[in-house]
PDB file of N, CA and C in Angstrom:
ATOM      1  N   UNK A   1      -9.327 -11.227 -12.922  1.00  0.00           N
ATOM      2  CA  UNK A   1      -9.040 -11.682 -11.582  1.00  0.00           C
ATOM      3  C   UNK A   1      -8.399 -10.558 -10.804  1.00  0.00           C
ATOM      4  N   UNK A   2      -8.979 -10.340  -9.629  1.00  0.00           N
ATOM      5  CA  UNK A   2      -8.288  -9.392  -8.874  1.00  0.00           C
ATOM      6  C   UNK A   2      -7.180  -9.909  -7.720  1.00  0.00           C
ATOM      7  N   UNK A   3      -6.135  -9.726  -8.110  1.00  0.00           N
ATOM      8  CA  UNK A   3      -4.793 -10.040  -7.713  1.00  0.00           C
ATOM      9  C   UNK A   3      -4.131  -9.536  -6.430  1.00  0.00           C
ATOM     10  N   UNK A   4      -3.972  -9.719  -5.474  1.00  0.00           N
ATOM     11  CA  UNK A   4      -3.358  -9.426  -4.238  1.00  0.00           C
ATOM     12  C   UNK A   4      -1.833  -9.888  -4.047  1.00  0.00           C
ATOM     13  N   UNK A   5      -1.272  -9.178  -3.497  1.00  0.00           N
ATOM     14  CA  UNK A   5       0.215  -9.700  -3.311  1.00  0.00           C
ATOM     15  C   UNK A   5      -0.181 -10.475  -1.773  1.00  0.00           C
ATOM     16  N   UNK A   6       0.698 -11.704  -2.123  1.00  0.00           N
ATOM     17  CA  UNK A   6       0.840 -12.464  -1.276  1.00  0.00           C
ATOM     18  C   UNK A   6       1.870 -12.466   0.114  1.00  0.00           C
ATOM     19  N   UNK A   7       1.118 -12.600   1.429  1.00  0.00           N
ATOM     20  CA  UNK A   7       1.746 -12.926   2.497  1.00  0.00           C
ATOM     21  C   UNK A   7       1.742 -14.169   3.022  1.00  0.00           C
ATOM     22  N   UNK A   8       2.455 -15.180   3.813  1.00  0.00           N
ATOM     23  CA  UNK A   8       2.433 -16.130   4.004  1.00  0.00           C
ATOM     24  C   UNK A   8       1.589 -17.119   4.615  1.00  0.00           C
ATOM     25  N   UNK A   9       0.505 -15.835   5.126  1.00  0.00           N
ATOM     26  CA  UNK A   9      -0.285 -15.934   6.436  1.00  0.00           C
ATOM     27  C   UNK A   9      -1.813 -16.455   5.552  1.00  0.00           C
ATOM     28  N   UNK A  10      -1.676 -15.774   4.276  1.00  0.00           N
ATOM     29  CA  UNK A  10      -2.650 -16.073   3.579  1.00  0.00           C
ATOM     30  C   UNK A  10      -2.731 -17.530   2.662  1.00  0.00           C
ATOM     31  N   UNK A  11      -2.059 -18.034   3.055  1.00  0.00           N
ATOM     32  CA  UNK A  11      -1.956 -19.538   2.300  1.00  0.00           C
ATOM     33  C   UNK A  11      -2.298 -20.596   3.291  1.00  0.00           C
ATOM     34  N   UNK A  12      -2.520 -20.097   4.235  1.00  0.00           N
ATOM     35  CA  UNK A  12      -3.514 -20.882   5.554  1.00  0.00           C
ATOM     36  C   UNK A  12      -4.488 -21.632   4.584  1.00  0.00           C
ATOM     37  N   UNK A  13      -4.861 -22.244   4.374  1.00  0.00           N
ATOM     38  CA  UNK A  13      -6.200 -23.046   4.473  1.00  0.00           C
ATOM     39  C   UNK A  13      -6.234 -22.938   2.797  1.00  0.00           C
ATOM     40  N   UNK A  14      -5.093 -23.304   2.058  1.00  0.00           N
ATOM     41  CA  UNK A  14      -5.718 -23.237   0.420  1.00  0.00           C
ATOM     42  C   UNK A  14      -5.369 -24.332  -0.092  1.00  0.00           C
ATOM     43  N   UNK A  15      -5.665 -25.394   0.730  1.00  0.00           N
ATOM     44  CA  UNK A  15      -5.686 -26.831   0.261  1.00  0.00           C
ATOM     45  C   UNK A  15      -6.859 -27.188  -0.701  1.00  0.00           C
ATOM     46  N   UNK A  16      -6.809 -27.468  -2.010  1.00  0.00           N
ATOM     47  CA  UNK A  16      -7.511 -27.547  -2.817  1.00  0.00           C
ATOM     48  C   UNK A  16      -7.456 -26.486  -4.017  1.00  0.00           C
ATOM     49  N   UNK A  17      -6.608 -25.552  -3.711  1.00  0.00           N
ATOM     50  CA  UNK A  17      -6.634 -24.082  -4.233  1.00  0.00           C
ATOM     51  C   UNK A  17      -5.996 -24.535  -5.928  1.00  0.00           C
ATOM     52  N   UNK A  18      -6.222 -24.206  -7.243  1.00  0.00           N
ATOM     53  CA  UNK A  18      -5.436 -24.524  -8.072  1.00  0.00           C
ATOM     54  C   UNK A  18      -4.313 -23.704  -8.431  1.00  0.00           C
ATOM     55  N   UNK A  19      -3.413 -24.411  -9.153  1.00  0.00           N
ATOM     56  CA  UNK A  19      -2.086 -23.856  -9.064  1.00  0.00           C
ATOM     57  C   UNK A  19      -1.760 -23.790 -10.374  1.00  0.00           C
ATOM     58  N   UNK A  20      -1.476 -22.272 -10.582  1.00  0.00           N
ATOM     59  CA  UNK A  20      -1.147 -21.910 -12.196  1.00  0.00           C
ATOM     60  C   UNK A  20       0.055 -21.121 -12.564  1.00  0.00           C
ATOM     61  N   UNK A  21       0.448 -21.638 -13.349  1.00  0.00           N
ATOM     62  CA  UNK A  21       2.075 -20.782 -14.236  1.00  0.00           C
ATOM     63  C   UNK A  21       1.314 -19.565 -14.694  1.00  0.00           C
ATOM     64  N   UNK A  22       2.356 -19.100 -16.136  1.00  0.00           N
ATOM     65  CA  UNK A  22       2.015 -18.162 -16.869  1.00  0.00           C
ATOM     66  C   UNK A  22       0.996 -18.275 -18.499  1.00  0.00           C
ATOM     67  N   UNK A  23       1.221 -19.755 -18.351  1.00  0.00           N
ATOM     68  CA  UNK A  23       0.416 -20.310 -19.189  1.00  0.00           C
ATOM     69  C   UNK A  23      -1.076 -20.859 -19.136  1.00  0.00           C
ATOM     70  N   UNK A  24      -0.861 -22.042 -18.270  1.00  0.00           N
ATOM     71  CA  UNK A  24      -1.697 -22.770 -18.010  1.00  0.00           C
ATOM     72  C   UNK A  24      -1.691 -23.472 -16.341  1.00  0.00           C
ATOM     73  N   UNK A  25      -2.711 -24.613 -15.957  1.00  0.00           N
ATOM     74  CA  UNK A  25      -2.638 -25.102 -14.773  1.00  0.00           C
ATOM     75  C   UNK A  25      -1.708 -26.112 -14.519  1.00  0.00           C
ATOM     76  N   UNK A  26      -0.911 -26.129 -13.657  1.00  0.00           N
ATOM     77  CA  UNK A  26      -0.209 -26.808 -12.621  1.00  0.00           C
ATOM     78  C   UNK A  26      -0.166 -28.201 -12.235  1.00  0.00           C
ATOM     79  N   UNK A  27      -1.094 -27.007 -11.005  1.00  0.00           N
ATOM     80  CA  UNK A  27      -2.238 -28.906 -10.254  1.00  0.00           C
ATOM     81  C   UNK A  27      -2.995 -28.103  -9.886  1.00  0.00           C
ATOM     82  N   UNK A  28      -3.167 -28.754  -8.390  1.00  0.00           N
ATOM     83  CA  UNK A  28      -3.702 -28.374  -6.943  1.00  0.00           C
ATOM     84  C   UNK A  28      -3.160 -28.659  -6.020  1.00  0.00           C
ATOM     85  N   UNK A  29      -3.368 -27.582  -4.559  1.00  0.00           N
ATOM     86  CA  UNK A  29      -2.935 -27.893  -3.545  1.00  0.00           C
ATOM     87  C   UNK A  29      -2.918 -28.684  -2.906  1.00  0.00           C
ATOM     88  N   UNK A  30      -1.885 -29.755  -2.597  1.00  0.00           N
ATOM     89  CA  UNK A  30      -2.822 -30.720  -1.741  1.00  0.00           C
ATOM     90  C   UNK A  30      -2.525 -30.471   0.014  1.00  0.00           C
ATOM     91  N   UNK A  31      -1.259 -30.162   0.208  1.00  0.00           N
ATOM     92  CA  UNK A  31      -1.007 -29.937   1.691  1.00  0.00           C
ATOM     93  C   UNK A  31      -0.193 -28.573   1.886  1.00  0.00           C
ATOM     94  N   UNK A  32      -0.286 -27.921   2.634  1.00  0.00           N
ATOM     95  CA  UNK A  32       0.508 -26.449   3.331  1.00  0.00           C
ATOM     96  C   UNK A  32       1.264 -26.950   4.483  1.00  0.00           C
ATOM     97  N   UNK A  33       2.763 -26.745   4.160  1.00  0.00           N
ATOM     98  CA  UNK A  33       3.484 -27.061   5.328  1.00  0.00           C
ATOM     99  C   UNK A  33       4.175 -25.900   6.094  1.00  0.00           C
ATOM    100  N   UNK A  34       4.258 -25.625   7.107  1.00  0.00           N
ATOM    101  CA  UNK A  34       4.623 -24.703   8.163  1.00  0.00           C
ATOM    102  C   UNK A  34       5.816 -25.060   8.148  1.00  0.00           C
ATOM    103  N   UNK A  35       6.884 -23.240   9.193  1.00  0.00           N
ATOM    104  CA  UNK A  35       7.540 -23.962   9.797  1.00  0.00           C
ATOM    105  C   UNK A  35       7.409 -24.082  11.520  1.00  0.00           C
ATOM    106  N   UNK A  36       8.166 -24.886  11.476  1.00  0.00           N
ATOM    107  CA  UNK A  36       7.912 -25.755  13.184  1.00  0.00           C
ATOM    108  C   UNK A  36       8.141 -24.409  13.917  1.00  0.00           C
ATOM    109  N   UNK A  37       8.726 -23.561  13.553  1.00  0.00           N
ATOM    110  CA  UNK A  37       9.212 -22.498  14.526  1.00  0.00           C
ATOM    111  C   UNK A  37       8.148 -21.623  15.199  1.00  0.00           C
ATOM    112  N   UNK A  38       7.877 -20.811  13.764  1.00  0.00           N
ATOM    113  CA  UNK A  38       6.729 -20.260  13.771  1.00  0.00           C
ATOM    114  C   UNK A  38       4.887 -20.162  13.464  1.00  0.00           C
ATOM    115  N   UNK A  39       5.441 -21.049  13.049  1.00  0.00           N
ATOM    116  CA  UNK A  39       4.034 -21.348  12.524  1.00  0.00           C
ATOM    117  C   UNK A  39       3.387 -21.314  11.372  1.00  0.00           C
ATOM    118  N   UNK A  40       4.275 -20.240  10.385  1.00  0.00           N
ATOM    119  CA  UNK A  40       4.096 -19.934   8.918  1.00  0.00           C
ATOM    120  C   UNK A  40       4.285 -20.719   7.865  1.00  0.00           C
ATOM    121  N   UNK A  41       3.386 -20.952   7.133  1.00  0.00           N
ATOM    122  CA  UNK A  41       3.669 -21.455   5.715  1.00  0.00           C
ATOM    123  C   UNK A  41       4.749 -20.949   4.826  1.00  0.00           C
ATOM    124  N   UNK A  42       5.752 -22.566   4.981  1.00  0.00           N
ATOM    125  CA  UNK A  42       6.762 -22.291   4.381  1.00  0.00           C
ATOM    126  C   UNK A  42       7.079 -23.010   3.044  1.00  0.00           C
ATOM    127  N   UNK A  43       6.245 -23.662   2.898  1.00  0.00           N
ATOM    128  CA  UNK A  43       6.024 -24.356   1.035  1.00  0.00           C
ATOM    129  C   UNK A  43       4.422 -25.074   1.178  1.00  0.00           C
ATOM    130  N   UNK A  44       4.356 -25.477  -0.325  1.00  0.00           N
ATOM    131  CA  UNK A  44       3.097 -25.932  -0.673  1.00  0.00           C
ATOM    132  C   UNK A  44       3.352 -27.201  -1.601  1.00  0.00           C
ATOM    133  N   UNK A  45       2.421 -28.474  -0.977  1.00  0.00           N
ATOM    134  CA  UNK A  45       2.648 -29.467  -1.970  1.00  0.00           C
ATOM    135  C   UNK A  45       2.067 -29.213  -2.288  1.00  0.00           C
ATOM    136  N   UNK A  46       2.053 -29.357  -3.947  1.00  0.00           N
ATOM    137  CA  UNK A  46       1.439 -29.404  -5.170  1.00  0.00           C
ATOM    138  C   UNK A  46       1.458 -30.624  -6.452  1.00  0.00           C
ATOM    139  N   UNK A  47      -0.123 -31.073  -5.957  1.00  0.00           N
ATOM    140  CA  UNK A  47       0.050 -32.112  -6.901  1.00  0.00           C
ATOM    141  C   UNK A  47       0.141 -31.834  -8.577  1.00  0.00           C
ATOM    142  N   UNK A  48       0.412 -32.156  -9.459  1.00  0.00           N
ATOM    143  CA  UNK A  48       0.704 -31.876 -10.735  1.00  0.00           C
ATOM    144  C   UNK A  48       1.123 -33.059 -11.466  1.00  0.00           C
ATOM    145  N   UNK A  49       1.508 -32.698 -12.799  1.00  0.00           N
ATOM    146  CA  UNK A  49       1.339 -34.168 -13.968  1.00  0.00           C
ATOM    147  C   UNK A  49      -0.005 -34.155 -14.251  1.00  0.00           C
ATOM    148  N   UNK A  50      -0.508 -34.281 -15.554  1.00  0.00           N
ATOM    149  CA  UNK A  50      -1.126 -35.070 -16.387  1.00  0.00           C
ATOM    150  C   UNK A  50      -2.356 -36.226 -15.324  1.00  0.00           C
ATOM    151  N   UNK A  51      -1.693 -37.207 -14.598  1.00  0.00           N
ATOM    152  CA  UNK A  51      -2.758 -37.362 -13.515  1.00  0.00           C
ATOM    153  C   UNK A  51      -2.211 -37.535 -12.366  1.00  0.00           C
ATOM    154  N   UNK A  52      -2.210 -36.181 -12.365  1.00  0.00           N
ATOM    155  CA  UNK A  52      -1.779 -35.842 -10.704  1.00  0.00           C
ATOM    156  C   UNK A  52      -0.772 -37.052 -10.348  1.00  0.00           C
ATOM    157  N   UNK A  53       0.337 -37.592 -10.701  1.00  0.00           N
ATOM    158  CA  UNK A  53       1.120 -38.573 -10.053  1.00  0.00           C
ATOM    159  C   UNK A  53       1.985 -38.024  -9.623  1.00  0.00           C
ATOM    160  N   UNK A  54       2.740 -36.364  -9.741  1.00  0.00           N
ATOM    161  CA  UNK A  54       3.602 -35.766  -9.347  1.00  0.00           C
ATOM    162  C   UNK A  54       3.316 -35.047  -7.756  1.00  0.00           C
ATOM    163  N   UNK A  55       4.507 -35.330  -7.023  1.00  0.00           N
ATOM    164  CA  UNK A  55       4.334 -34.090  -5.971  1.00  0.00           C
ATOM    165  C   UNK A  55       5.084 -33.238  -6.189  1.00  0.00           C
ATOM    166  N   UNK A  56       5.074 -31.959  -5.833  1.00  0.00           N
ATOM    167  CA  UNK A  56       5.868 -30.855  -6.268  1.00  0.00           C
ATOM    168  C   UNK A  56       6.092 -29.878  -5.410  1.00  0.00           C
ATOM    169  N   UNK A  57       7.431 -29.278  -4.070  1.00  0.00           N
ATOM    170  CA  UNK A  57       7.294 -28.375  -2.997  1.00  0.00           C
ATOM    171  C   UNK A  57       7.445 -27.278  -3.637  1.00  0.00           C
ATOM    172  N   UNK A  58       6.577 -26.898  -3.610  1.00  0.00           N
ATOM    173  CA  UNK A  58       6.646 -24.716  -4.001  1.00  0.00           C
ATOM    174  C   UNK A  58       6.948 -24.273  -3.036  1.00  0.00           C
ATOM    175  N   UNK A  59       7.769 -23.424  -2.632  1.00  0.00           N
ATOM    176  CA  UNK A  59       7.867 -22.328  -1.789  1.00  0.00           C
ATOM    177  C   UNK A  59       7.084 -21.140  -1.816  1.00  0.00           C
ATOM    178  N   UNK A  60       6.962 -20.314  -0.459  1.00  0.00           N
ATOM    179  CA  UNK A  60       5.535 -19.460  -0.796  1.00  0.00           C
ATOM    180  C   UNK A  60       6.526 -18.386  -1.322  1.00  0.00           C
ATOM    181  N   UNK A  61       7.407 -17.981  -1.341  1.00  0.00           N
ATOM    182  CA  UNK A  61       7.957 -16.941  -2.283  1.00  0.00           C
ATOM    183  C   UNK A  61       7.826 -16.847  -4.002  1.00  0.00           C
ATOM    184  N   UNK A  62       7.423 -18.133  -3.969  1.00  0.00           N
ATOM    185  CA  UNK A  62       7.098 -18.542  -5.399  1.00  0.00           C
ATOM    186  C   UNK A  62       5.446 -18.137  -5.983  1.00  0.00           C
ATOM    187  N   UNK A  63       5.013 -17.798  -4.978  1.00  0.00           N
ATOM    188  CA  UNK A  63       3.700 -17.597  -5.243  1.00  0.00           C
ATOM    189  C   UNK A  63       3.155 -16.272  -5.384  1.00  0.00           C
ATOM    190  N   UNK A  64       2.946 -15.594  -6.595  1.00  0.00           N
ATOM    191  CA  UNK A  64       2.893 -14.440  -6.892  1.00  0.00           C
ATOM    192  C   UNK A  64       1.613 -13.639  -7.012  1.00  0.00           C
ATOM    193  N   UNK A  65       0.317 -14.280  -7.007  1.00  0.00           N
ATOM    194  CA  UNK A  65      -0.791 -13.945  -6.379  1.00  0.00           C
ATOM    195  C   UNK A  65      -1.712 -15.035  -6.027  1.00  0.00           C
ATOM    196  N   UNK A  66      -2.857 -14.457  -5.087  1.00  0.00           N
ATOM    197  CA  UNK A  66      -3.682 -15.339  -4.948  1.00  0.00           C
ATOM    198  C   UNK A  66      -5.443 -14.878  -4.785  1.00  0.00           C
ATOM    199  N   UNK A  67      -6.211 -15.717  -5.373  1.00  0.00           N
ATOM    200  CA  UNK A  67      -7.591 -15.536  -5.253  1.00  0.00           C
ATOM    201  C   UNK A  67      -8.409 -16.106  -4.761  1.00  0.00           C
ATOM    202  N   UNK A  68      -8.604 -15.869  -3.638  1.00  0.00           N
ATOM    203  CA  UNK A  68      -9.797 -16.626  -2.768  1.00  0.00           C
ATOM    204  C   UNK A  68     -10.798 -16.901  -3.084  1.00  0.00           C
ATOM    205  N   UNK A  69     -11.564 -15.861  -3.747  1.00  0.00           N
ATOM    206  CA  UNK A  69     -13.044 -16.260  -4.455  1.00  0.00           C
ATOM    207  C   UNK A  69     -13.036 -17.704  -5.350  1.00  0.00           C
ATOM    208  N   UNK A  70     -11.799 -17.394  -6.807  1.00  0.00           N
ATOM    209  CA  UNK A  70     -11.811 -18.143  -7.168  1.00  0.00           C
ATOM    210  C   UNK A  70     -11.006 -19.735  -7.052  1.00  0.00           C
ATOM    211  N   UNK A  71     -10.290 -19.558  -5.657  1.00  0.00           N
ATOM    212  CA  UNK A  71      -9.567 -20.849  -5.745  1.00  0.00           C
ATOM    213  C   UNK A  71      -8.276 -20.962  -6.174  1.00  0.00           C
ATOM    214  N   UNK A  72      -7.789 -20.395  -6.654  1.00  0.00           N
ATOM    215  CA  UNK A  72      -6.329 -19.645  -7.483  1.00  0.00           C
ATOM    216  C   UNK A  72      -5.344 -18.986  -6.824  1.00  0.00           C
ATOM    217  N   UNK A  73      -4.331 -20.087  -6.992  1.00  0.00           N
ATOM    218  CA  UNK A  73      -2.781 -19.125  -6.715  1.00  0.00           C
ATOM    219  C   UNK A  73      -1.539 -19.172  -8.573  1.00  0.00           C
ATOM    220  N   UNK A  74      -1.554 -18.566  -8.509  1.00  0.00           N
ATOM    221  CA  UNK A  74      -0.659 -18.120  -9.725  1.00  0.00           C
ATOM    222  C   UNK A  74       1.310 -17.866  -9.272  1.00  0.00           C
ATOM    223  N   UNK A  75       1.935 -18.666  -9.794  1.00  0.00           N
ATOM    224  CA  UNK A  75       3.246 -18.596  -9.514  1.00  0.00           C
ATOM    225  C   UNK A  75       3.421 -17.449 -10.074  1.00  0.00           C
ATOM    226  N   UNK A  76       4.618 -16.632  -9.634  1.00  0.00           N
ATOM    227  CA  UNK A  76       5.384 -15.696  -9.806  1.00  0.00           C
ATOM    228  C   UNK A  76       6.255 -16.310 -11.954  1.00  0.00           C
ATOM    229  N   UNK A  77       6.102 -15.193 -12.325  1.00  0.00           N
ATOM    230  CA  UNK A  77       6.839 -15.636 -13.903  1.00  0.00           C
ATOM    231  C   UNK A  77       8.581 -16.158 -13.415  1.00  0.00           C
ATOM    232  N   UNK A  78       9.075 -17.087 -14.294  1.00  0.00           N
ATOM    233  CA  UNK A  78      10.698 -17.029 -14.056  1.00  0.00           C
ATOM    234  C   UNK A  78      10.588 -18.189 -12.803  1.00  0.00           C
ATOM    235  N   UNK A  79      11.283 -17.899 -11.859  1.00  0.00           N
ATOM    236  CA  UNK A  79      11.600 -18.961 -10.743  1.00  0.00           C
ATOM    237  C   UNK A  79      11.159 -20.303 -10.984  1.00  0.00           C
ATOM    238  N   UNK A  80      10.492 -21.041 -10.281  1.00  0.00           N
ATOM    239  CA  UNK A  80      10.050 -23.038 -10.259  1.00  0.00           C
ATOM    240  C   UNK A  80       9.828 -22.902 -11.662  1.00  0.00           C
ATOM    241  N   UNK A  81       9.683 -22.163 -12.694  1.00  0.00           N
ATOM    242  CA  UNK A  81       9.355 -22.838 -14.041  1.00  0.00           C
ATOM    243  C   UNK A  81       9.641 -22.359 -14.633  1.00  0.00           C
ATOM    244  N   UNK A  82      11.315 -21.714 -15.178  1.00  0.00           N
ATOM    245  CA  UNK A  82      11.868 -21.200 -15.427  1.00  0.00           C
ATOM    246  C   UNK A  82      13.202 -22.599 -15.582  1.00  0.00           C
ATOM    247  N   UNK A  83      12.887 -23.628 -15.352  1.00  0.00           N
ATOM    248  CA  UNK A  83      13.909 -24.721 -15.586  1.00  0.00           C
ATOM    249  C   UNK A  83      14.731 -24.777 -14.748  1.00  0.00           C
ATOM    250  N   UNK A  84      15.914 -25.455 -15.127  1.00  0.00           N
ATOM    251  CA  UNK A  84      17.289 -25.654 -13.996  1.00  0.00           C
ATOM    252  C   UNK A  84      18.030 -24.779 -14.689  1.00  0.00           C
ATOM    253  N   UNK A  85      18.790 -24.315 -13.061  1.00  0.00           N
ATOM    254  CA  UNK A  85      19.917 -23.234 -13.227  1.00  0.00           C
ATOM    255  C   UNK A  85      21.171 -23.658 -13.764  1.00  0.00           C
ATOM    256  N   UNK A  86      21.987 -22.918 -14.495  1.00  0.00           N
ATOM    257  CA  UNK A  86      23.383 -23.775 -14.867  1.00  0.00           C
ATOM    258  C   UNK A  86      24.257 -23.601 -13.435  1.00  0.00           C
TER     259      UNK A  86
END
């Protein structure tokens, strides 16, 4: 997979996009939320669970590459799945 570092501008329109750790898959995208200010994508729901019953807000800082061809955003290692902080 050829990997691009991510800008915020590029998560426009990746509703449907799947969403992967360092392991395995996630979910999928289901909605991109902006902020009101500017206009930029400032998290991503992500459906996830077993069958999809989870929603889940990613932040796009969390998102460590992405592939258009194939549909694919890949979280950053460590951060959202990296557990709770003490």
């Amino acid at each position: 997979m050829e990997k691009t570092r991510v800008k915020p501008e590029a998560l426009v329109g990746c509703e449907g996009f799947g969403v992967y750790g360092p392991t395995a898959r996630i979910g999928s995208v289901e909605e991109v939320r902006t902020d009101s200010r500017n206009g930029r994508p400032r998290f991503l729901l992500v459906r996830a669970g077993l069958l999809g019953s989870w929603l889940v807000h990613v932040p796009v800082d969390q998102i460590d590459a992405v592939d258009v061809a194939a549909r694919r955003l890949e979280l950053r290692p460590g951060g959202l799945l990296a557990g709770p902080r003490a």
